[in-house]
Structures are given as C-alpha cells and as structure tokens.
Protein backbone atom coordinates (compact mmCIF):
# COMPACT_ATOMS: atom_id res chain seq x y z
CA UNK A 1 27.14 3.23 8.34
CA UNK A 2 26.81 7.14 6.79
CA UNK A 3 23.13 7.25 5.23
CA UNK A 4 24.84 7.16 1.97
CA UNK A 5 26.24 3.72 2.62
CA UNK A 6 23.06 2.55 3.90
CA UNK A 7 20.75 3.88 1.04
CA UNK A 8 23.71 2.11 -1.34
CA UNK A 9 23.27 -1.39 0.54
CA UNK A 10 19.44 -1.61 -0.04
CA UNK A 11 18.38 -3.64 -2.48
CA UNK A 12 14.84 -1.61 -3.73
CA UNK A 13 14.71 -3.20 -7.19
CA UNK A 14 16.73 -6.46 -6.76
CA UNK A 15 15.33 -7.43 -3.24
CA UNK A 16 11.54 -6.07 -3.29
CA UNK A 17 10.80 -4.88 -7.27
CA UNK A 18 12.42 -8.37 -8.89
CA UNK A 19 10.38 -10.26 -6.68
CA UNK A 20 7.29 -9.16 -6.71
CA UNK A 21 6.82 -7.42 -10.40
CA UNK A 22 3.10 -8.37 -10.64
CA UNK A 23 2.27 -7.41 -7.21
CA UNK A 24 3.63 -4.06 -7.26
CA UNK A 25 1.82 -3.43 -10.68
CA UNK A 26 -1.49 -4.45 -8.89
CA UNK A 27 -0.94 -2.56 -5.70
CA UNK A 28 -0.58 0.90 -8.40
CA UNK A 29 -3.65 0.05 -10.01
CA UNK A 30 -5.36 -0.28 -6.30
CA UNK A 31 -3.74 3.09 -5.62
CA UNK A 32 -5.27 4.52 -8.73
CA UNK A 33 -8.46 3.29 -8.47
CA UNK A 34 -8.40 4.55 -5.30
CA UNK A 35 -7.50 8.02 -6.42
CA UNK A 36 -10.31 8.02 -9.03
CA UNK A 37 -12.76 7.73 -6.56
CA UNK A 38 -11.73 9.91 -3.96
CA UNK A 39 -10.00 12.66 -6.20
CA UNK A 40 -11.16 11.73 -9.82
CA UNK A 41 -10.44 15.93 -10.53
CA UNK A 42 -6.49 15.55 -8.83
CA UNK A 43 -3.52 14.08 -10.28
CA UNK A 44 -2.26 10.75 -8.27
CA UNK A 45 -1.95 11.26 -4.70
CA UNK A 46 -2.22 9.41 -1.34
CA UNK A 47 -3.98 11.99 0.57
CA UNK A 48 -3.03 10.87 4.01
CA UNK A 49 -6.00 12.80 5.81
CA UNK A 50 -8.19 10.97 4.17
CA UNK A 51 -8.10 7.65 5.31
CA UNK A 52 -6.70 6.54 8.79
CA UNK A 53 -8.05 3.12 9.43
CA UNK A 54 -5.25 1.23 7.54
CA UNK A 55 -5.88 -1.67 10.32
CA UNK A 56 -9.31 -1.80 9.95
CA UNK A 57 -9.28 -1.82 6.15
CA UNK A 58 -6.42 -4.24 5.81
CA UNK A 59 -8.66 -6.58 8.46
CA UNK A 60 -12.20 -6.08 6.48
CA UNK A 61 -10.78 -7.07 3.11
CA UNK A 62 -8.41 -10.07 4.85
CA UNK A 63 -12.15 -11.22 6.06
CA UNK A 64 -13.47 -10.88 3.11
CA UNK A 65 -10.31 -13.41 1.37
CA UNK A 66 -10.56 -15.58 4.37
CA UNK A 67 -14.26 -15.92 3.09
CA UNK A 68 -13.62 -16.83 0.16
CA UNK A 69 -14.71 -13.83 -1.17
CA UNK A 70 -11.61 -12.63 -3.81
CA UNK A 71 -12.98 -9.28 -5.38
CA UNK A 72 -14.53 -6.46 -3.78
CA UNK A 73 -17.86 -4.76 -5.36
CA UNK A 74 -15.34 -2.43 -7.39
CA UNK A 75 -14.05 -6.31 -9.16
CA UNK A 76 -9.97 -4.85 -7.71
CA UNK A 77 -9.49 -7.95 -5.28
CA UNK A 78 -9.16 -7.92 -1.78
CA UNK A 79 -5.45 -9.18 -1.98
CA UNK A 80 -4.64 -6.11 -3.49
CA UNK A 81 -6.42 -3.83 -1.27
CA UNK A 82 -5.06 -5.96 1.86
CA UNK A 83 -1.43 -5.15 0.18
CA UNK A 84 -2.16 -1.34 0.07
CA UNK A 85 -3.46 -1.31 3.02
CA UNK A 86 -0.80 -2.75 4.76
CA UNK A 87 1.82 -0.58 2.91
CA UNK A 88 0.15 2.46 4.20
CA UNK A 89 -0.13 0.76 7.32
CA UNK A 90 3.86 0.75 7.24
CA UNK A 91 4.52 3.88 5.81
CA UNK A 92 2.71 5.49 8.63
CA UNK A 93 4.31 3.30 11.28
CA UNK A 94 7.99 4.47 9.98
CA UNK A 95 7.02 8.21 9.55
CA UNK A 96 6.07 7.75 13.14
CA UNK A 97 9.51 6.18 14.21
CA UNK A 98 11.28 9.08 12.39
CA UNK A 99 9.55 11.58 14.65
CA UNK A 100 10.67 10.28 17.47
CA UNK A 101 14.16 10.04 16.69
C-alpha cells in the first residue's frame, strides 16, 4: 500500500475523533493550559525541549487517580494530564521509529 492509500484507509475522525469528542476537547484544554504556563507570551506550541519525562509525568498523575485524587492543584484533572502525557509519550516513540527507518 502507496502512502496515499494508507493515509486514505485511516479512519482519524471516524475511528479516534467520533469516539472520543469530549476527551480530545479536554486533552486541548490540558495542552493550553499547559502553554499558558510555560509560554503565556507564545502562541500554542508543544515545545518538545521542554519537557522529556512523558513516563514519569504520565506515572505521577496515574498515582495521583489511583489515589483517589482526580484534580491536580491547577483544578485540570489528572485524567487529562495522564492522556497528554501519554500522547506525547507516543508521538515521541513514533518520531523515533521514523528515524530509524
């Protein structure tokens, strides 16, 4: 399958943005927040540099929900952090795939 083909047969809205509308929604507002804080004076960026401990981050919030602790000090819950987290988590881990190829 061309890369074409394969972009055509992946189902972005219909098998990841229909099912999880509210989620993605939250996981932007995490990524905004986030952006205030670190670059309040920047339009919205992930600056990659920045952060590096996805696993680490992803694991102290998942503590925290495992606690029953559902909103970090900021009131964004941990859920939604854990989601960014591990979608940075995966971004990275692909990125690092395509360099080896």
């Amino acid at each position: 399958m061309d890369k074409a083909q394969q972009r055509k047969s992946t189902p972005v809205f219909t098998g990841f943005m229909c099912y999880f509308p509210r989620a993605i929604r939250y996981v932007a507002q995490v990524s905004l927040a986030g952006n205030k804080q670190h670059h309040e004076d920047k339009p919205l960026h992930w600056d990659m540099s920045k952060s590096t401990d996805e696993k680490d981050a992803l694991a102290r919030h998942l503590l925290d929900v495992a606690q029953g602790v559902d909103t970090d000090d900021d009131d964004i819950l941990h859920a939604g952090k854990v989601a960014w987290r591990a979608m940075a988590n995966l971004e990275r881990t692909l990125i690092a795939l395509e360099k080896e190829l």
